[in-house]
Protein backbone atom coordinates (compact mmCIF):
# COMPACT_ATOMS: atom_id res chain seq x y z
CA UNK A 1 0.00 0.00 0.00
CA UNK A 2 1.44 3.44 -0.79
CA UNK A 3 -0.20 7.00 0.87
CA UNK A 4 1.35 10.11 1.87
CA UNK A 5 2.02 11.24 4.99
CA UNK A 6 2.69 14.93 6.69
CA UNK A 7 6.13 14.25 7.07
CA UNK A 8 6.85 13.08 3.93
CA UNK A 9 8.78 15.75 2.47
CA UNK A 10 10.31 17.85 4.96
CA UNK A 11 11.36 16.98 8.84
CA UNK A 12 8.09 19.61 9.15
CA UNK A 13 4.77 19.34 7.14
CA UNK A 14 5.55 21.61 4.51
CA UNK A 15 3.44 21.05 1.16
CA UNK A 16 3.96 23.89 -1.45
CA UNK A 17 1.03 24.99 -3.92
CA UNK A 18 1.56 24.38 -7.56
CA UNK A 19 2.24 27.72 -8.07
CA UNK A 20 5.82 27.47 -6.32
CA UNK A 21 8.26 25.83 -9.10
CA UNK A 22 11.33 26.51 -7.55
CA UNK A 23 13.36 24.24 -5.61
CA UNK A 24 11.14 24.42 -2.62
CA UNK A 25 8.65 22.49 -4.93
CA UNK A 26 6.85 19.28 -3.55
CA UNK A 27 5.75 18.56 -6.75
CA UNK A 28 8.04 15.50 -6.86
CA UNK A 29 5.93 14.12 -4.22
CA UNK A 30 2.70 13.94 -6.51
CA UNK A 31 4.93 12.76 -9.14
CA UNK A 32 6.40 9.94 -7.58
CA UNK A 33 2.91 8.28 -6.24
CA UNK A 34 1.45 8.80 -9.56
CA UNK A 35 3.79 6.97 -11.27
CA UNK A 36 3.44 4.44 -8.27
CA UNK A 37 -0.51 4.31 -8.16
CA UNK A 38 -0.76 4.82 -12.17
CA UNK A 39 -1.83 1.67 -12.94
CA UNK A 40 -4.77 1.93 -10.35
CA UNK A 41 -6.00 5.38 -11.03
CA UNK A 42 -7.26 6.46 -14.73
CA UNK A 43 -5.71 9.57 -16.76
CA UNK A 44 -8.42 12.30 -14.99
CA UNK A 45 -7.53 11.16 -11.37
CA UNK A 46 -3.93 11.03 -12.37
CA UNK A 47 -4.28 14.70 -13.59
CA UNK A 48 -5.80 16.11 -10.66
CA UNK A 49 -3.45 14.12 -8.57
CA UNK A 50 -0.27 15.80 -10.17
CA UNK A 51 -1.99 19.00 -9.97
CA UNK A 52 -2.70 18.85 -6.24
CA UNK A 53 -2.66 15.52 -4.83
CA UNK A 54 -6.44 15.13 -4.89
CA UNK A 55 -8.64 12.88 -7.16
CA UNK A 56 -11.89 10.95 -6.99
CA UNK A 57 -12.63 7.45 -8.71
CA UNK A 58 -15.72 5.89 -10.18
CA UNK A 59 -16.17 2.46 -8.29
CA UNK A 60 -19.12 1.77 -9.89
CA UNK A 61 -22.03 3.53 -11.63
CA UNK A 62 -22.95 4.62 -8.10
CA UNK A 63 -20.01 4.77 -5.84
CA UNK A 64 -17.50 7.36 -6.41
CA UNK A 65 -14.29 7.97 -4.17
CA UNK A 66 -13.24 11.12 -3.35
CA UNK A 67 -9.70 11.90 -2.29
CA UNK A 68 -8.81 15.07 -0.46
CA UNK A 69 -5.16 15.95 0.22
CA UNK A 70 -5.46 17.60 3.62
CA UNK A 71 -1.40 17.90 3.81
CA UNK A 72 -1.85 21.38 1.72
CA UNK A 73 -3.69 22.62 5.01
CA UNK A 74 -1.79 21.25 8.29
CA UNK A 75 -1.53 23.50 11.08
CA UNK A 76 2.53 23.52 10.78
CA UNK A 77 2.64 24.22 7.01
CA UNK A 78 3.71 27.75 6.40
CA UNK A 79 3.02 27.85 2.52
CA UNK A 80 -0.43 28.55 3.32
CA UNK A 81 0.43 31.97 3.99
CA UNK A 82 1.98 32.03 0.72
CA UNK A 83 -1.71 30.84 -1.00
CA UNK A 84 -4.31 30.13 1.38
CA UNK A 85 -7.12 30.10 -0.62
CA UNK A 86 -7.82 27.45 -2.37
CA UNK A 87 -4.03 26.98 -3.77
CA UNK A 88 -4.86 24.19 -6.08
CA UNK A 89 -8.45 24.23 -6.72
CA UNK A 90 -9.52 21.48 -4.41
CA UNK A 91 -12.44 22.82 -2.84
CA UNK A 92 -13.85 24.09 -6.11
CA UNK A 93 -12.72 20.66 -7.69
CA UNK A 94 -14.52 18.98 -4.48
CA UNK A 95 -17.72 21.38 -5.25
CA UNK A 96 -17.81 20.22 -8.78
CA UNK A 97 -17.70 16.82 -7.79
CA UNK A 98 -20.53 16.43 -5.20
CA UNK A 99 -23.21 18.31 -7.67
């Protein structure tokens, strides 16, 4: 089983927002499970994954999974001073995907 935890890529909880490119990045982080869960997750989840570590996943015709990635907003993690709105889009993502 793979997952992600807080302290994954710094001694503290520190998860960037896409926006930051630079060597601070924890982009590799999304990068490295997708290519991990790839053969799991279709091309959308994969997408939204690599955007912001978040996806969802039709089980069936009536079961979807939702996955949030709640790293972005730990108490310790000081890039959300830096973007704290939203960074990624995963509460409007989330919004679009419960209507």
């Amino acid at each position: 089983r793979y997952y992600i935890m807080n302290f994954d890529t710094h001694k503290y909880p520190r998860f960037t927002p896409p926006s930051v490119t630079n060597k601070f990045s924890t982009q590799w982080v999304y990068e490295t499970a997708a290519k991990a869960w790839s053969q799991w997750l279709p091309s959308a989840s994969l997408k939204t994954f690599l955007h912001g570590g978040y996806y969802s996943r039709s089980i069936t015709p009536r079961l979807r999974i939702i996955v949030l990635n709640n790293n972005v907003c730990f108490v310790t993690n000081f890039w959300q001073a830096f973007e704290d709105r939203d960074p990624s889009g995963q509460l409007q993502w989330l919004v679009e995907q419960l209507q």
